[in-house]
Protein backbone atom coordinates (compact mmCIF):
# COMPACT_ATOMS: atom_id res chain seq x y z
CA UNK A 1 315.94 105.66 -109.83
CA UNK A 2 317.27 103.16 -107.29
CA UNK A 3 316.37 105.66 -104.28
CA UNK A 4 312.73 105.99 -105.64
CA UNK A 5 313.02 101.92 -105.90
CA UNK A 6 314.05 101.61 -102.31
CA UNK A 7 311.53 104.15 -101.16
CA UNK A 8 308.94 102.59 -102.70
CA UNK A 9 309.61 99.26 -101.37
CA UNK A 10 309.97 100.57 -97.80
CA UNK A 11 306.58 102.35 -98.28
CA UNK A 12 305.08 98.82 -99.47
CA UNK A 13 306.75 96.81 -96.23
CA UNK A 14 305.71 99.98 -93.88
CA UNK A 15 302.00 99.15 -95.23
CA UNK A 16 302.25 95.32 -95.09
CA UNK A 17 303.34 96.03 -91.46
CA UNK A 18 300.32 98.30 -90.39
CA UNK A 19 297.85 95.59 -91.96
CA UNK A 20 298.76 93.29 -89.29
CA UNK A 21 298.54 89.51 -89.59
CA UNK A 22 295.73 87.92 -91.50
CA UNK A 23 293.87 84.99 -90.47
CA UNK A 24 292.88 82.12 -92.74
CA UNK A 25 290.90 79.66 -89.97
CA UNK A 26 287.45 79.08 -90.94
CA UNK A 27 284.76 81.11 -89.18
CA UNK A 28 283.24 79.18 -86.04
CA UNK A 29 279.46 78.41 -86.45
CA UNK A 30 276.60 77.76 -84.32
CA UNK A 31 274.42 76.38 -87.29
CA UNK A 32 271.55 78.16 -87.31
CA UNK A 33 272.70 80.64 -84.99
CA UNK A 34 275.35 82.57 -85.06
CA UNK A 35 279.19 82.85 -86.63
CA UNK A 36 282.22 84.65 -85.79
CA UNK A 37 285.72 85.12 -86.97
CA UNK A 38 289.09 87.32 -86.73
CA UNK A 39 289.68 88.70 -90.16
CA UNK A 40 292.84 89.77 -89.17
CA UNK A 41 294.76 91.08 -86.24
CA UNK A 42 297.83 93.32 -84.95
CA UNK A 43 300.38 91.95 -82.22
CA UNK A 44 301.97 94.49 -79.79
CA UNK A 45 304.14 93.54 -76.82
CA UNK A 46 300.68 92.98 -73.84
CA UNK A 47 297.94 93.24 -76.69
CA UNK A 48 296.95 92.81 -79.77
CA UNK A 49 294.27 94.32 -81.84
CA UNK A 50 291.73 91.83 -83.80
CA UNK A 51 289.36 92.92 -86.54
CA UNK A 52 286.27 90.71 -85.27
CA UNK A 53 283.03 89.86 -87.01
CA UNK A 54 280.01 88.06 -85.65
CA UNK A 55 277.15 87.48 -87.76
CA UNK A 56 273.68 86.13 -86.84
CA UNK A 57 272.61 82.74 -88.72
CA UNK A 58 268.94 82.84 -87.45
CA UNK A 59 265.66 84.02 -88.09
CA UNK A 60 265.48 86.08 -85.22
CA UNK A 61 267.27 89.40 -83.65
CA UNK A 62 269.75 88.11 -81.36
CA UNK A 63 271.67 89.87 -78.71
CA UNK A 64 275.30 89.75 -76.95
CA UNK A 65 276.14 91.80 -73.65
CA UNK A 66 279.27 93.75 -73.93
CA UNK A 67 280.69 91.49 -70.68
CA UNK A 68 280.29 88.43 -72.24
CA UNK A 69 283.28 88.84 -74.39
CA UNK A 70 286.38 87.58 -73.32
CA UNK A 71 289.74 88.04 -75.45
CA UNK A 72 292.68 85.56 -74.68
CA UNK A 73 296.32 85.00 -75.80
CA UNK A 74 298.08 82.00 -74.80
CA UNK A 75 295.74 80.35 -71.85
CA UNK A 76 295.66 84.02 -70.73
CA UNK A 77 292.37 86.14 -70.25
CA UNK A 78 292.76 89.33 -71.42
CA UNK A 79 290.98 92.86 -70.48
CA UNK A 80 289.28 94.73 -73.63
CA UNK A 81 290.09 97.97 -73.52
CA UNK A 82 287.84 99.10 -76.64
CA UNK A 83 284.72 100.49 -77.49
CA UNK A 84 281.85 99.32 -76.86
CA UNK A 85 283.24 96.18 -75.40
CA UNK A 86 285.00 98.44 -72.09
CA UNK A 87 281.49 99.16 -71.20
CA UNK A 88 279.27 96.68 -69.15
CA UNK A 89 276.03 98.27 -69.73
CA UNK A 90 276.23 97.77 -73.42
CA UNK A 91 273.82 95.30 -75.71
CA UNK A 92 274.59 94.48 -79.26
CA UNK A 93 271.65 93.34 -81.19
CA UNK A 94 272.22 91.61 -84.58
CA UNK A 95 269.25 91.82 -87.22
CA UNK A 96 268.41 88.25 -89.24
CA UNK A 97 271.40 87.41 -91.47
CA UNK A 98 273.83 90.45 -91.27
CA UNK A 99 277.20 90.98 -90.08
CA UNK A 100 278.43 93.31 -87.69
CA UNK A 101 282.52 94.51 -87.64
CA UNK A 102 284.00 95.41 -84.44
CA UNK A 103 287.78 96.40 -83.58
CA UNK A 104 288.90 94.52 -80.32
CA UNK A 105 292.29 95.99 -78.53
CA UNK A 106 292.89 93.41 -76.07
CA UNK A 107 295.63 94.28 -73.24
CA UNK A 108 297.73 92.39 -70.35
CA UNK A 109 298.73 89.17 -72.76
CA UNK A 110 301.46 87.96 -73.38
CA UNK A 111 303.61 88.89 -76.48
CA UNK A 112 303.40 85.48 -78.17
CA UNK A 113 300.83 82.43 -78.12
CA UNK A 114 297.36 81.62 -80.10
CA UNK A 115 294.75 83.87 -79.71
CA UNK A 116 290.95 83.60 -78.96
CA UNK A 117 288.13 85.48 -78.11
CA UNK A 118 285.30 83.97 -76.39
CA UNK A 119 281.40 84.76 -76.73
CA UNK A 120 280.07 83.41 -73.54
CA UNK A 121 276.32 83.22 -74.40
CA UNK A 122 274.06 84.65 -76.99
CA UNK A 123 270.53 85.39 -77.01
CA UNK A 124 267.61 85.73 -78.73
CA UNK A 125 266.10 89.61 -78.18
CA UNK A 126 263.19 90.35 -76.24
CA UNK A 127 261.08 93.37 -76.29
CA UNK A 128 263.22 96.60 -76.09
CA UNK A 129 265.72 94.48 -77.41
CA UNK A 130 266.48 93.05 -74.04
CA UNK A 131 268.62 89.68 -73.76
CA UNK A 132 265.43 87.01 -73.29
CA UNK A 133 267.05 83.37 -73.81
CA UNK A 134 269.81 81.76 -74.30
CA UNK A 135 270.90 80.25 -77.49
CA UNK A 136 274.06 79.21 -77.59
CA UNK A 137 277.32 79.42 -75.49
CA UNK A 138 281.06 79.75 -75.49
CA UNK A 139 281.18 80.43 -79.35
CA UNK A 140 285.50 80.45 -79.14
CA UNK A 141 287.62 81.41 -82.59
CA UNK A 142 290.95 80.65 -82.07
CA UNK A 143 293.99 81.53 -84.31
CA UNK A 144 297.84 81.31 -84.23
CA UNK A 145 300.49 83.95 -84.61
CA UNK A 146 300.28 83.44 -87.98
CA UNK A 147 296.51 82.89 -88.80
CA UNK A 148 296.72 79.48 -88.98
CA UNK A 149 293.64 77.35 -87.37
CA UNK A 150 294.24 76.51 -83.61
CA UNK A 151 291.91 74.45 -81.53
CA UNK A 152 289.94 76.49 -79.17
CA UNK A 153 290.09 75.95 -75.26
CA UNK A 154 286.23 75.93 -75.29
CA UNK A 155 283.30 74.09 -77.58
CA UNK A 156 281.25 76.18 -79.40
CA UNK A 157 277.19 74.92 -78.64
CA UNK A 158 274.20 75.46 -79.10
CA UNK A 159 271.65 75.49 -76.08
CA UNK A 160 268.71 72.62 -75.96
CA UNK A 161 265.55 73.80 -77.85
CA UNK A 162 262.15 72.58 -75.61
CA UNK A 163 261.82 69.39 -77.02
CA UNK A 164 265.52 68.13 -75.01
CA UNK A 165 267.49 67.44 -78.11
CA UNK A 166 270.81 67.50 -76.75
CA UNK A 167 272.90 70.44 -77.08
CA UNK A 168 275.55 69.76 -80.15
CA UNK A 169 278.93 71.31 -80.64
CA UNK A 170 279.85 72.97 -84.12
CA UNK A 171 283.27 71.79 -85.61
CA UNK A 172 284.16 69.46 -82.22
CA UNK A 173 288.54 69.18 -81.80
CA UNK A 174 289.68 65.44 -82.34
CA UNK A 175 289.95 65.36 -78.46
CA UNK A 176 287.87 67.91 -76.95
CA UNK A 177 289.32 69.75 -73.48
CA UNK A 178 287.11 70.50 -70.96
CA UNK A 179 284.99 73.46 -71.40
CA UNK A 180 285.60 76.44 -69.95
CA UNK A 181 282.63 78.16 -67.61
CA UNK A 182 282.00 81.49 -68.73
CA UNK A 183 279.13 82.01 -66.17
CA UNK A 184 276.72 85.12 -66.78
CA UNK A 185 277.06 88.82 -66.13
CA UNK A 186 273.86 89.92 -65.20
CA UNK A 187 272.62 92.93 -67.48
CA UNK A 188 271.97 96.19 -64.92
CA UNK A 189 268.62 96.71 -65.35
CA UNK A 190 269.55 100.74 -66.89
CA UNK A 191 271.21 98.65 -70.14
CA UNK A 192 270.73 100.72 -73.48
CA UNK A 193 271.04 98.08 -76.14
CA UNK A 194 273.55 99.57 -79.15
CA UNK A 195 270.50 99.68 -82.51
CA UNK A 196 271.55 96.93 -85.01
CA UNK A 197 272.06 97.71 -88.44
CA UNK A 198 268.11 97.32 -90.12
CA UNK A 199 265.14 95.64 -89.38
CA UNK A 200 262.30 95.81 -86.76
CA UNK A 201 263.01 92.75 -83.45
CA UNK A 202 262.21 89.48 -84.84
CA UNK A 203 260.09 87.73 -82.77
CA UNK A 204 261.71 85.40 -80.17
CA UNK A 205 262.66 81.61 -80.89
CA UNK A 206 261.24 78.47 -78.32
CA UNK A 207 263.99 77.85 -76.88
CA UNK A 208 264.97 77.17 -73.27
CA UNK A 209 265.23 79.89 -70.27
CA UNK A 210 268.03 79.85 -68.34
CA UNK A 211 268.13 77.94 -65.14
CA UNK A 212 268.34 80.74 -63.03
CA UNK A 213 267.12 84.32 -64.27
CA UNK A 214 270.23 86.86 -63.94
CA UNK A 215 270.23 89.09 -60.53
CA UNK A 216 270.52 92.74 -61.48
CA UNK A 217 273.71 94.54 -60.28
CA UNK A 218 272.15 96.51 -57.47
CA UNK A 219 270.82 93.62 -55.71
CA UNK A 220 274.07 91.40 -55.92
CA UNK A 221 278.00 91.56 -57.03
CA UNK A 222 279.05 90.10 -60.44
CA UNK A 223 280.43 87.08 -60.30
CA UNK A 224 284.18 86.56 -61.58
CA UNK A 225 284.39 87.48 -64.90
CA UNK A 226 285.95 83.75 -65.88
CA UNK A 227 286.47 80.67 -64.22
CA UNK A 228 286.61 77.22 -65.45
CA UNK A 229 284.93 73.54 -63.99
CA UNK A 230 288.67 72.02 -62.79
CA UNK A 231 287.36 71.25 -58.77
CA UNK A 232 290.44 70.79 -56.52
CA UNK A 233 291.18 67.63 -55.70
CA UNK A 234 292.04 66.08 -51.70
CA UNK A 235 295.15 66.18 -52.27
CA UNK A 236 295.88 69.42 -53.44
CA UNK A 237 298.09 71.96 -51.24
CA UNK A 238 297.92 75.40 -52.57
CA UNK A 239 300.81 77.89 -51.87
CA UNK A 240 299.06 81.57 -52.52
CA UNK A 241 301.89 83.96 -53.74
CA UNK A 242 301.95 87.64 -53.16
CA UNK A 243 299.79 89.81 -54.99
CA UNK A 244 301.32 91.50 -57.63
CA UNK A 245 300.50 95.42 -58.91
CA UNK A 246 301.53 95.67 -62.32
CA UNK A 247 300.88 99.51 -61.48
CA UNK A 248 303.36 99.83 -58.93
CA UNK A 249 305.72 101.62 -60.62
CA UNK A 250 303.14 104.43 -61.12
CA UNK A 251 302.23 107.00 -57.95
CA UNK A 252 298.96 108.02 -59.49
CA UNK A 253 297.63 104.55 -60.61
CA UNK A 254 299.89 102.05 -58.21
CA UNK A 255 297.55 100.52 -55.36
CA UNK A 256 298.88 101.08 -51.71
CA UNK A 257 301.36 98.49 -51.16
CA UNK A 258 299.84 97.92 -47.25
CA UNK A 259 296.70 97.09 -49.24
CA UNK A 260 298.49 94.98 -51.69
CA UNK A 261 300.14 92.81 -48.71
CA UNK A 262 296.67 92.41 -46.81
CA UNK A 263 295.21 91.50 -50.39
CA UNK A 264 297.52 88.76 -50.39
CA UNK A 265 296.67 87.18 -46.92
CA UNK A 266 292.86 87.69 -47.34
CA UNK A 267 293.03 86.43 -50.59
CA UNK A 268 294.73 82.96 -48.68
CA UNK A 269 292.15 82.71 -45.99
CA UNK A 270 289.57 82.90 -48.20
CA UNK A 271 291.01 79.37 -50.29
CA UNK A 272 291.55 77.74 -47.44
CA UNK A 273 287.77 78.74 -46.01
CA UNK A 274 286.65 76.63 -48.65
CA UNK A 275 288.49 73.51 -47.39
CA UNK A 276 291.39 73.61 -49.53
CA UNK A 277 295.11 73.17 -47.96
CA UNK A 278 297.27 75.79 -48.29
CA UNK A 279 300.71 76.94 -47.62
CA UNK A 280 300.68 78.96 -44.06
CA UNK A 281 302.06 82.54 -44.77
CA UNK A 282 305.43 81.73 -42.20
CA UNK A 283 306.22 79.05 -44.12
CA UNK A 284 305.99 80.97 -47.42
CA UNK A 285 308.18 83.31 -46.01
CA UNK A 286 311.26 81.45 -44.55
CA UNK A 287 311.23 79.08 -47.91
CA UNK A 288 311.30 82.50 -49.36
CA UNK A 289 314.36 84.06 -47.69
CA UNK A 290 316.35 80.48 -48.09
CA UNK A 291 315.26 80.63 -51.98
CA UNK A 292 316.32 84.38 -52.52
CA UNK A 293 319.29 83.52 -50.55
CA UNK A 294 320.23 80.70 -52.96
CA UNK A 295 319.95 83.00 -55.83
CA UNK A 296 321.73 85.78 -54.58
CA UNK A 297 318.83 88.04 -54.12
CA UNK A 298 317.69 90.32 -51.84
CA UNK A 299 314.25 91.70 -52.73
CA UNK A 300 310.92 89.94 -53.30
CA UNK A 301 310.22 91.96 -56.10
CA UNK A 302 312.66 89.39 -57.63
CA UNK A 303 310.21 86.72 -57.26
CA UNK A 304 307.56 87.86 -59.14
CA UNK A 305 308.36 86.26 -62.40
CA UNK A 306 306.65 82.67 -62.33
CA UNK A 307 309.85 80.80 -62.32
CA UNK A 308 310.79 81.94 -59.15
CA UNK A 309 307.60 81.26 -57.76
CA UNK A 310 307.13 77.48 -59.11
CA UNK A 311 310.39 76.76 -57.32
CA UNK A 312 309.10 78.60 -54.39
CA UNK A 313 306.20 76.38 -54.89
CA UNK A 314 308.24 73.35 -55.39
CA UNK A 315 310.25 73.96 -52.29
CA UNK A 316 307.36 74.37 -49.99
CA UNK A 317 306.26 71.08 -51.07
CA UNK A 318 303.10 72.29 -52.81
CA UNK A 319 301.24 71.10 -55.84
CA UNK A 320 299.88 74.03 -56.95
CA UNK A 321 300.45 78.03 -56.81
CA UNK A 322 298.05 80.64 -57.41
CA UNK A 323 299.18 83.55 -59.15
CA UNK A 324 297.64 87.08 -58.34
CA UNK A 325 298.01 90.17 -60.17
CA UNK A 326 295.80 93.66 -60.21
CA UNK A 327 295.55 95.88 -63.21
CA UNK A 328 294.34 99.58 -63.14
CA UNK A 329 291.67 100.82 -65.62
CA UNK A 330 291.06 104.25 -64.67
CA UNK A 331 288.42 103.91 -61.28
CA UNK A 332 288.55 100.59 -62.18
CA UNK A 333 290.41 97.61 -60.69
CA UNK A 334 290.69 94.44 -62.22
CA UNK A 335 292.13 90.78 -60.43
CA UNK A 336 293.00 88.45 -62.47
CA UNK A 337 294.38 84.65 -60.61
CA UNK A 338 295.72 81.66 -62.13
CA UNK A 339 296.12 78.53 -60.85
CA UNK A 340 299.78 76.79 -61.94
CA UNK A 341 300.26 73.02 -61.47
CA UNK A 342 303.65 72.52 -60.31
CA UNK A 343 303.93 68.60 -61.74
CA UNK A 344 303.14 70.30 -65.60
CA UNK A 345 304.27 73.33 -64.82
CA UNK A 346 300.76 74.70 -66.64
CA UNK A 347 298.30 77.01 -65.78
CA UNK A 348 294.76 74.65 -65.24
CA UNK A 349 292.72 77.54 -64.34
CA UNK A 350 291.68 80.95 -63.63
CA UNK A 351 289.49 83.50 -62.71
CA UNK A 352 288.82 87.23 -62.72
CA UNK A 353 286.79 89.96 -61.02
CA UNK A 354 286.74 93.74 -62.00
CA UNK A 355 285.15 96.05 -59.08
CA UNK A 356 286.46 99.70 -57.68
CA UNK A 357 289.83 100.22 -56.76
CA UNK A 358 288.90 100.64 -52.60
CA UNK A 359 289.79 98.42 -50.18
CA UNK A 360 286.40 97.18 -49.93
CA UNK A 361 286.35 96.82 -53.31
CA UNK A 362 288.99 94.41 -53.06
CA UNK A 363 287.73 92.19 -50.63
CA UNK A 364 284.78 91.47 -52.54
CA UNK A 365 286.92 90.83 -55.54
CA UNK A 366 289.40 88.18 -53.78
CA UNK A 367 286.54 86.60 -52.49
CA UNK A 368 285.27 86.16 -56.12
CA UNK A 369 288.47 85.07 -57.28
CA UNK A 370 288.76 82.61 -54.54
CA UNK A 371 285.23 81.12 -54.74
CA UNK A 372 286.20 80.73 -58.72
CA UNK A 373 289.36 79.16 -58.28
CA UNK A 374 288.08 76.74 -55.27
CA UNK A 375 284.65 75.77 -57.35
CA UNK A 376 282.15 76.40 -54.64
């Protein structure tokens, strides 16, 4: 009897276990637009899986581009590895008043910290259930480790109907942070929107067109997939650390490590091109070799951990570092930067760009990253 007791109550904290964590923050709203929430989610040691509903609040079919979801842990953007969200050329439409479910894996965060994920705009559906206009942007839930209500990074809006009523933010924070820029990834013009659940395509709402229609893919690059409005100030002197492969350890999906090093000193011209000081790479180098020396190390590899590199920072009298790291997906490359202020000791901002894994490829994601980071 008491090994059919204990058997059953490891059975019952084996199933508690698989159900994850689960989440008790009210849903976000757009009123009148749309709603989302985390029902509940599963931590693992660089991701977590999230059980993730939106739900459309209009009249009208609205749509949401596979790239315009971000998923974060801890001030940290995420990559989604899942279905359909891994796949750029995706559309999700969302018939009048229903829900749709989707399971979001979310990799390369780190183990502990609130979590968010981000809907950078939605629209209203054209014909062929094409995105047509924007209707509201940065819808953010947030949640802590244990499901509690955290305050989200970003303000959920609405955008301006016709008549210029001002855009108004569902369920503001008591002091609101800036708001993130989560700029637009154009939709490839060969986009096969995913069928919603019921219902013919509502017809569209009044509301305002973008500023600036989105460029197809074939006729420019994306832009970073995230950066936010902090501008650097006069001031600022930005030491740019080596780039980082967190594939290095693997022959078949490790980048080349002469490519890596180049990465690093392009990816420094390119900051300072946009007239912001930074750190010359000698200088890096001999604070470097007195630092390691210090600690009794021999290796830069020891110094990839970020506090090494804030006192690296510290001792070559900068005020900020940026951060670089590239993550394999397959053919796909992904660059993800972060900007660190040394005073705080906080990431302010950062950006990311996803393009092939050739050296060309690179360059044209650095100088994403850097335009991001520098704001122009």
């Amino acid at each position: 009897m008491r090994r059919c007791i204990a058997t059953l109550i490891l059975m019952l904290m084996i199933a508690g276990c698989s159900r994850g964590v689960r989440v008790r923050s009210p849903h976000t709203q757009v009123p009148g637009v749309v709603s989302t929430w985390i029902r509940q989610f599963k931590a693992g040691r660089d991701r977590y899986d999230a059980l993730l509903y939106v739900r459309n609040d209009s009249a009208n079919q609205i749509a949401l581009r596979a790239p315009d979801v971000s998923c974060w842990r801890a001030n940290t953007r995420g990559t989604i590895i899942s279905k359909p969200f891994n796949n750029p050329n995706v559309v999700l439409l969302f018939n009048p008043g229903k829900a749709r479910r989707f399971k979001v894996r979310c990799s390369g965060v780190p183990r502990r910290g609130n979590l968010m994920i981000v809907l950078s705009e939605v629209f209203i559906a054209g014909p062929a259930g094409r995105p047509q206009h924007v209707v509201a942007r940065n819808v953010a839930f947030a949640t802590t480790d244990r499901g509690r209500p955290a305050q989200a990074t970003v303000v959920s809006a609405p955008v301006a109907s016709r008549s210029g009523s001002p855009p108004v933010a569902s369920s503001p924070p008591a002091s609101p942070p800036p708001a993130a820029a989560l700029p637009v990834n154009p939709l490839p013009p060969n986009a096969a929107p995913l069928s919603s659940a019921s219902g013919p395509s509502a017809a569209p709402a009044q509301t305002r067109a973008p500023a600036s229609p989105p460029k197809s893919r074939a006729s420019s690059p994306p832009p970073a997939a995230f950066s936010n409005r902090i501008r650097p100030q006069p001031g600022w002197v930005i030491a740019v650390m080596e780039v980082q492969d967190s594939n290095a350890a693997s022959r078949s999906q490790g980048v080349d490590p002469i490519l890596v090093r180049n990465l690093s000193d392009q990816l420094r011209v390119f900051v300072a091109e946009r007239g912001i000081r930074t750190v010359d790479k000698g200088s890096t180098q001999r604070a470097l070799d007195d630092l390691l020396q210090e600690m009794a190390k021999d290796s830069y590899n020891a110094c990839y951990d970020e506090s090494c590199q804030i006192e690296l920072g510290k001792a070559l009298a900068a005020s900020h570092i940026l951060r670089t790291r590239i993550t394999r997906f397959g053919s796909q490359c992904v660059l993800n930067s972060e900007l660190i202020d040394l005073r705080s000791q906080v990431s302010i901002s950062a950006a990311s760009a996803r393009g092939g894994c050739s050296p060309e490829g690179f360059l044209d994601m650095s100088e994403r990253v850097a335009q991001s980071i520098a704001g122009r």
